[in-house]
PDB file of N, CA and C in Angstrom:
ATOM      1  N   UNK A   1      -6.938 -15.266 -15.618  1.00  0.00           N
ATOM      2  CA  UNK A   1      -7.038 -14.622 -16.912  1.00  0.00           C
ATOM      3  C   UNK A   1      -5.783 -13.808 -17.131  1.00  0.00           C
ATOM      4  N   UNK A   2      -5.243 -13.750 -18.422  1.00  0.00           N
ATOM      5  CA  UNK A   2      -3.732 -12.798 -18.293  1.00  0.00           C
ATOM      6  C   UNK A   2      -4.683 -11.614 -18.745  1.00  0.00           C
ATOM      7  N   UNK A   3      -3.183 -10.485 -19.279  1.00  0.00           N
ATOM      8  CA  UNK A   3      -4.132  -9.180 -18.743  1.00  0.00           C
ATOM      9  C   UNK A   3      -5.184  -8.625 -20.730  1.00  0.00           C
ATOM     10  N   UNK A   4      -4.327  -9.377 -21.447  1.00  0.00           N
ATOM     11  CA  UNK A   4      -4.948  -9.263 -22.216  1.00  0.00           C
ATOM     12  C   UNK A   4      -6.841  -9.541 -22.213  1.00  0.00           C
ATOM     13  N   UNK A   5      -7.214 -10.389 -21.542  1.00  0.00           N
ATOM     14  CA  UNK A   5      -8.440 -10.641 -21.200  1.00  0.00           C
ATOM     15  C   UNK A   5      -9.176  -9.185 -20.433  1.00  0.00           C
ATOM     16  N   UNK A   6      -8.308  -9.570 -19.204  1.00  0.00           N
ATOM     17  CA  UNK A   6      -8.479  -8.635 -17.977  1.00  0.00           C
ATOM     18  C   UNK A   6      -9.104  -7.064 -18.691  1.00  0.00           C
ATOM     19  N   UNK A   7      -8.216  -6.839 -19.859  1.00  0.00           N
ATOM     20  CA  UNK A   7      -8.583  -5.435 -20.331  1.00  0.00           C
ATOM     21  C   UNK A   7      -9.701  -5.116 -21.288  1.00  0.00           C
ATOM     22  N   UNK A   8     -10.160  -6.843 -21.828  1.00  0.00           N
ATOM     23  CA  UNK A   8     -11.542  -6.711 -22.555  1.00  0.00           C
ATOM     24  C   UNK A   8     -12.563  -6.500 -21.751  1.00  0.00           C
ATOM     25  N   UNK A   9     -12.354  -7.355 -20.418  1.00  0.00           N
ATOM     26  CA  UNK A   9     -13.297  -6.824 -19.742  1.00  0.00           C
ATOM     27  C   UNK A   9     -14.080  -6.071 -18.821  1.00  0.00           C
ATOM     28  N   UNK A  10     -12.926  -5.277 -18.656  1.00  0.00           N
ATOM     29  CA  UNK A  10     -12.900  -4.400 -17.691  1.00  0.00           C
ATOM     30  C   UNK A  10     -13.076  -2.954 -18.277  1.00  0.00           C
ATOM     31  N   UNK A  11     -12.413  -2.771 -19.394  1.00  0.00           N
ATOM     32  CA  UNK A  11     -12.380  -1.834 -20.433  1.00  0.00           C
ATOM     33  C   UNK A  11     -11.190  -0.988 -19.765  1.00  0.00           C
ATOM     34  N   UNK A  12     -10.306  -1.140 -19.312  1.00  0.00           N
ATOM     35  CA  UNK A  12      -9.338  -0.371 -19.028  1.00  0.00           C
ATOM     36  C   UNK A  12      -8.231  -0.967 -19.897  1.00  0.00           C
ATOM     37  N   UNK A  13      -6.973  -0.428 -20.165  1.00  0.00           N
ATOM     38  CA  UNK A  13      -6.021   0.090 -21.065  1.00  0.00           C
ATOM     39  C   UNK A  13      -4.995  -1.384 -20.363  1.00  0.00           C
ATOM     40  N   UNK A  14      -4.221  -2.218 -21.370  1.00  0.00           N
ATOM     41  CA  UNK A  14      -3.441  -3.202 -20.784  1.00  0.00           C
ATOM     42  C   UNK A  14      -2.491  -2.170 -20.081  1.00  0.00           C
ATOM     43  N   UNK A  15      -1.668  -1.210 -21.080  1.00  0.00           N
ATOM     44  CA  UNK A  15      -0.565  -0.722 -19.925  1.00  0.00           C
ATOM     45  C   UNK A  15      -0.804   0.106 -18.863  1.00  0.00           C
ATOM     46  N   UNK A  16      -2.508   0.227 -18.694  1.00  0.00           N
ATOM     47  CA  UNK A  16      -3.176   0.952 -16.841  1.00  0.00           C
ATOM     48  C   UNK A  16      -2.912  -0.561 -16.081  1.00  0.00           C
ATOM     49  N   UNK A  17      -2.716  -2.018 -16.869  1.00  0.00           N
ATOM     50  CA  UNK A  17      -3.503  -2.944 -15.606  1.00  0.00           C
ATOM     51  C   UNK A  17      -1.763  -3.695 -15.473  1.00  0.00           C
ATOM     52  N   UNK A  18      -0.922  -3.334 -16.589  1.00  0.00           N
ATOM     53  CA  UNK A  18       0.560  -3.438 -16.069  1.00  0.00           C
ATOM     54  C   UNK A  18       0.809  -2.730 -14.975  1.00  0.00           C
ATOM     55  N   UNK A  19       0.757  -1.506 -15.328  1.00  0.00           N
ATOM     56  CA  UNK A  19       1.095  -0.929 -14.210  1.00  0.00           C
ATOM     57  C   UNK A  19       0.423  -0.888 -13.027  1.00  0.00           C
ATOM     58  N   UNK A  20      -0.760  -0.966 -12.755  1.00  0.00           N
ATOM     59  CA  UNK A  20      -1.047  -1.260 -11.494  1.00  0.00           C
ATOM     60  C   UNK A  20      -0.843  -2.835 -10.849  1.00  0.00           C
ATOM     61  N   UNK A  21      -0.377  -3.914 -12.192  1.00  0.00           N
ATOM     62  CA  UNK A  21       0.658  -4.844 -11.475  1.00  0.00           C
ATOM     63  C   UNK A  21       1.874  -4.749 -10.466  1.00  0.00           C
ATOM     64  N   UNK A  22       2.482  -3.757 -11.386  1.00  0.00           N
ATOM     65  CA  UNK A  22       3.733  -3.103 -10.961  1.00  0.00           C
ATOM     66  C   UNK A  22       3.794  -2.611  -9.732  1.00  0.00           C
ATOM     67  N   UNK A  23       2.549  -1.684  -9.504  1.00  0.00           N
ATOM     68  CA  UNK A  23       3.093  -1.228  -8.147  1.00  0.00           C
ATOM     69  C   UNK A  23       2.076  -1.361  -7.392  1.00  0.00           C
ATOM     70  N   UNK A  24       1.898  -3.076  -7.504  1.00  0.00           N
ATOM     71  CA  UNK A  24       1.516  -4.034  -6.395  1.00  0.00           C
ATOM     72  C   UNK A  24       0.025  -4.098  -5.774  1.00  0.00           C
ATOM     73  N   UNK A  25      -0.794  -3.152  -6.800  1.00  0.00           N
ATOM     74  CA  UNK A  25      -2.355  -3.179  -6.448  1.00  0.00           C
ATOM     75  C   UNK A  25      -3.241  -4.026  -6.985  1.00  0.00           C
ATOM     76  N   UNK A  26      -2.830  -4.746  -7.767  1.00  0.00           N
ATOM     77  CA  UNK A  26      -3.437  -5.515  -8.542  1.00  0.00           C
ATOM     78  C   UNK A  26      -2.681  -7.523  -8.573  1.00  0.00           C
ATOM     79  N   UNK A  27      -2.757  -7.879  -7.628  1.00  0.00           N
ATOM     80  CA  UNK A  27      -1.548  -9.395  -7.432  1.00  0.00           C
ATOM     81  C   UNK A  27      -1.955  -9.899  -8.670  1.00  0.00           C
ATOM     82  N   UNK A  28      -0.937 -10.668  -8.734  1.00  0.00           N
ATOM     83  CA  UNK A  28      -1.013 -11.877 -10.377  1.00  0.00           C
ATOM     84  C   UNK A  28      -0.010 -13.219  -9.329  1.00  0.00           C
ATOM     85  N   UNK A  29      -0.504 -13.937 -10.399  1.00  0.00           N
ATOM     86  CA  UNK A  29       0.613 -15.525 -10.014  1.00  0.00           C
ATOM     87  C   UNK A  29       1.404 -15.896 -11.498  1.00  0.00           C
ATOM     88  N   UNK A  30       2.229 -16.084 -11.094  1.00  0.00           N
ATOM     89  CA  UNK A  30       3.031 -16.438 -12.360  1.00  0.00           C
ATOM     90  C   UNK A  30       3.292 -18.319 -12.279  1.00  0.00           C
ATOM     91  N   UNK A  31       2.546 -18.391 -13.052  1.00  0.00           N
ATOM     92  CA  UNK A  31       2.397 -20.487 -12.877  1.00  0.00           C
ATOM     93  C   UNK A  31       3.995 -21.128 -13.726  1.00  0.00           C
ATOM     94  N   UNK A  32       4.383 -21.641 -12.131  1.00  0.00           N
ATOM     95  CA  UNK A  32       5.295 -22.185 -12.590  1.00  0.00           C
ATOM     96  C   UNK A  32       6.613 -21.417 -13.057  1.00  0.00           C
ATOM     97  N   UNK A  33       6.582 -20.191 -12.226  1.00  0.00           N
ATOM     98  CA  UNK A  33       7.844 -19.172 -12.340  1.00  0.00           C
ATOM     99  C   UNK A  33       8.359 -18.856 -13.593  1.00  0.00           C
ATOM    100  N   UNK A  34       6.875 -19.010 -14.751  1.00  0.00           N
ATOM    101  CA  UNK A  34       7.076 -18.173 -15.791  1.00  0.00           C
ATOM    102  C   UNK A  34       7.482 -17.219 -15.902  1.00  0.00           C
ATOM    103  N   UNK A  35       7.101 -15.820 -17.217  1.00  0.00           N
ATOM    104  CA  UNK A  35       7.241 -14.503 -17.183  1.00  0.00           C
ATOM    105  C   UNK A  35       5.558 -14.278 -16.799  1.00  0.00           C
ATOM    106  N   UNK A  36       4.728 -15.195 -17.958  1.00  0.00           N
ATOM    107  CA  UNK A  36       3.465 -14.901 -17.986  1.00  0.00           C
ATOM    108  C   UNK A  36       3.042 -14.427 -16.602  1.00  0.00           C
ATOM    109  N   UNK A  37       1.961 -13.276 -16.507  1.00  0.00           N
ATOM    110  CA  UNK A  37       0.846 -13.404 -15.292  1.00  0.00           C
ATOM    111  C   UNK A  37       0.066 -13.663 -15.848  1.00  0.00           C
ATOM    112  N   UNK A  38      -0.616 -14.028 -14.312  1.00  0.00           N
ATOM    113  CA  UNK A  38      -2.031 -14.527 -14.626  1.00  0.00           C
ATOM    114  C   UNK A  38      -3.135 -13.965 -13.297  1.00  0.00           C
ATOM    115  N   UNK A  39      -4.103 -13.663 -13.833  1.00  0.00           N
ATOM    116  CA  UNK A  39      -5.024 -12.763 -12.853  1.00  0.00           C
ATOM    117  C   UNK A  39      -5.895 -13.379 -12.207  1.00  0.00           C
ATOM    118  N   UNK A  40      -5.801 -13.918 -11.134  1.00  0.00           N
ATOM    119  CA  UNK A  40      -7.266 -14.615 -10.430  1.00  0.00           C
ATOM    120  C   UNK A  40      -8.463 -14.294 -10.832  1.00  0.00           C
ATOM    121  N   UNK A  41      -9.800 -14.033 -10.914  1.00  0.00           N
ATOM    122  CA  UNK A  41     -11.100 -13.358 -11.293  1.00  0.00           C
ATOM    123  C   UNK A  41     -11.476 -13.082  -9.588  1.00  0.00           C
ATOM    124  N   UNK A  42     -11.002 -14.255  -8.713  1.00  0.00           N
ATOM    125  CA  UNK A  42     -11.704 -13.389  -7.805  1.00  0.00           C
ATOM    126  C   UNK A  42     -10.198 -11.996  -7.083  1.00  0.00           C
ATOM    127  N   UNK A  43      -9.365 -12.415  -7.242  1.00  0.00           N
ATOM    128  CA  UNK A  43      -8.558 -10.941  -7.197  1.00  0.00           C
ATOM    129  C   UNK A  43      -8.653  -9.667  -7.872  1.00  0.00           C
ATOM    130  N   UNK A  44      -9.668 -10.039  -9.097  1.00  0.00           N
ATOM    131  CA  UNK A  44      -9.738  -9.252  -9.929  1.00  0.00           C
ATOM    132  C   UNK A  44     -11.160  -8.119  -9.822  1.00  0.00           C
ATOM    133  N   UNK A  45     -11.993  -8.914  -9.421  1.00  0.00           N
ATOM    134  CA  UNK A  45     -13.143  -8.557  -8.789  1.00  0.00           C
ATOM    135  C   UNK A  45     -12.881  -7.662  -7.605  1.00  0.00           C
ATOM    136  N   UNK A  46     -12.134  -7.857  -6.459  1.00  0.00           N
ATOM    137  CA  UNK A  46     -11.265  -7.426  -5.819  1.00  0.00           C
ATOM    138  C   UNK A  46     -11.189  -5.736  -5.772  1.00  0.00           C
ATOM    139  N   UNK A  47     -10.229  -5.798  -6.627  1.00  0.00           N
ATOM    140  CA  UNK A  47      -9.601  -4.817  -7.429  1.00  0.00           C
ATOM    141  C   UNK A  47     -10.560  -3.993  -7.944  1.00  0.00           C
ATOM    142  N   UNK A  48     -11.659  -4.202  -9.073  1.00  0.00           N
ATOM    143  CA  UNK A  48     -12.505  -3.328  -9.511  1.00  0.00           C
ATOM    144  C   UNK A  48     -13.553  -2.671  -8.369  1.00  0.00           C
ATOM    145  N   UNK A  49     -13.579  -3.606  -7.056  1.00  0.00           N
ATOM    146  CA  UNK A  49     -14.718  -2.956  -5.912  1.00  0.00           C
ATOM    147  C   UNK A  49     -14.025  -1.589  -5.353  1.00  0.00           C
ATOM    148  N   UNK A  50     -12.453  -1.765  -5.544  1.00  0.00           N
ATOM    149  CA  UNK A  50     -11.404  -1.259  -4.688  1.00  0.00           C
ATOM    150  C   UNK A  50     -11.258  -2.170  -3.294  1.00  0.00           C
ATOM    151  N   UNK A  51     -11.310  -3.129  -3.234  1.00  0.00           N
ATOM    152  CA  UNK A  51     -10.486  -3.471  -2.077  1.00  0.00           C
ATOM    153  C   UNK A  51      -9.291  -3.865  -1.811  1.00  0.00           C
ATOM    154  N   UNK A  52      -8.412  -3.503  -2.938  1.00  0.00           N
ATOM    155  CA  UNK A  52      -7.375  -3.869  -3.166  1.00  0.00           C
ATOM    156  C   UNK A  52      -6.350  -2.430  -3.146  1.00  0.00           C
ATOM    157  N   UNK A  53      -6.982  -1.819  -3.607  1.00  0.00           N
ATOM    158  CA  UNK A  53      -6.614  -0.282  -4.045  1.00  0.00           C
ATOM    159  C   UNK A  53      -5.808   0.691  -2.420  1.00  0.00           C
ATOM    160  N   UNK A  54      -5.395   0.200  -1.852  1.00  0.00           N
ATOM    161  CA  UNK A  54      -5.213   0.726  -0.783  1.00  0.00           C
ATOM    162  C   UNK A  54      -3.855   1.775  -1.031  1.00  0.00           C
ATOM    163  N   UNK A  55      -4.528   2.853  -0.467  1.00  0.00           N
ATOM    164  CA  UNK A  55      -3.177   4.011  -0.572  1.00  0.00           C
ATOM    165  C   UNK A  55      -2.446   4.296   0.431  1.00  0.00           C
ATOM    166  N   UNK A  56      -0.608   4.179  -0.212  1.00  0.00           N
ATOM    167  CA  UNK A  56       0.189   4.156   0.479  1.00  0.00           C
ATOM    168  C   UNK A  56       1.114   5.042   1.060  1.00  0.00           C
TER     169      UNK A  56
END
């Protein structure tokens, strides 16, 4: 899902789920060495349990 999705359903803010692209808590794949990301659902799921969330 790109993040436009990601933020309908999650209800968080696109530029909270950029930035936690950014600094690497949240992985994306970029298909085909686009710009686009794209969000796994199960990475994403992930992420909302916090198991992704690890502080550095």
């Amino acid at each position: 899902m790109g993040v436009e999705k990601a933020s309908q359903v999650s209800g968080l803010s696109k530029p909270f789920i950029r930035l936690e692209i950014k600094r690497g808590k949240l992985p994306v794949v970029r298909p085909g060495g686009s710009k686009r990301v794209l969000i796994l659902m199960s990475d994403f799921m992930d992420y909302l349990k916090g198991e992704n969330n690890d502080e550095k």
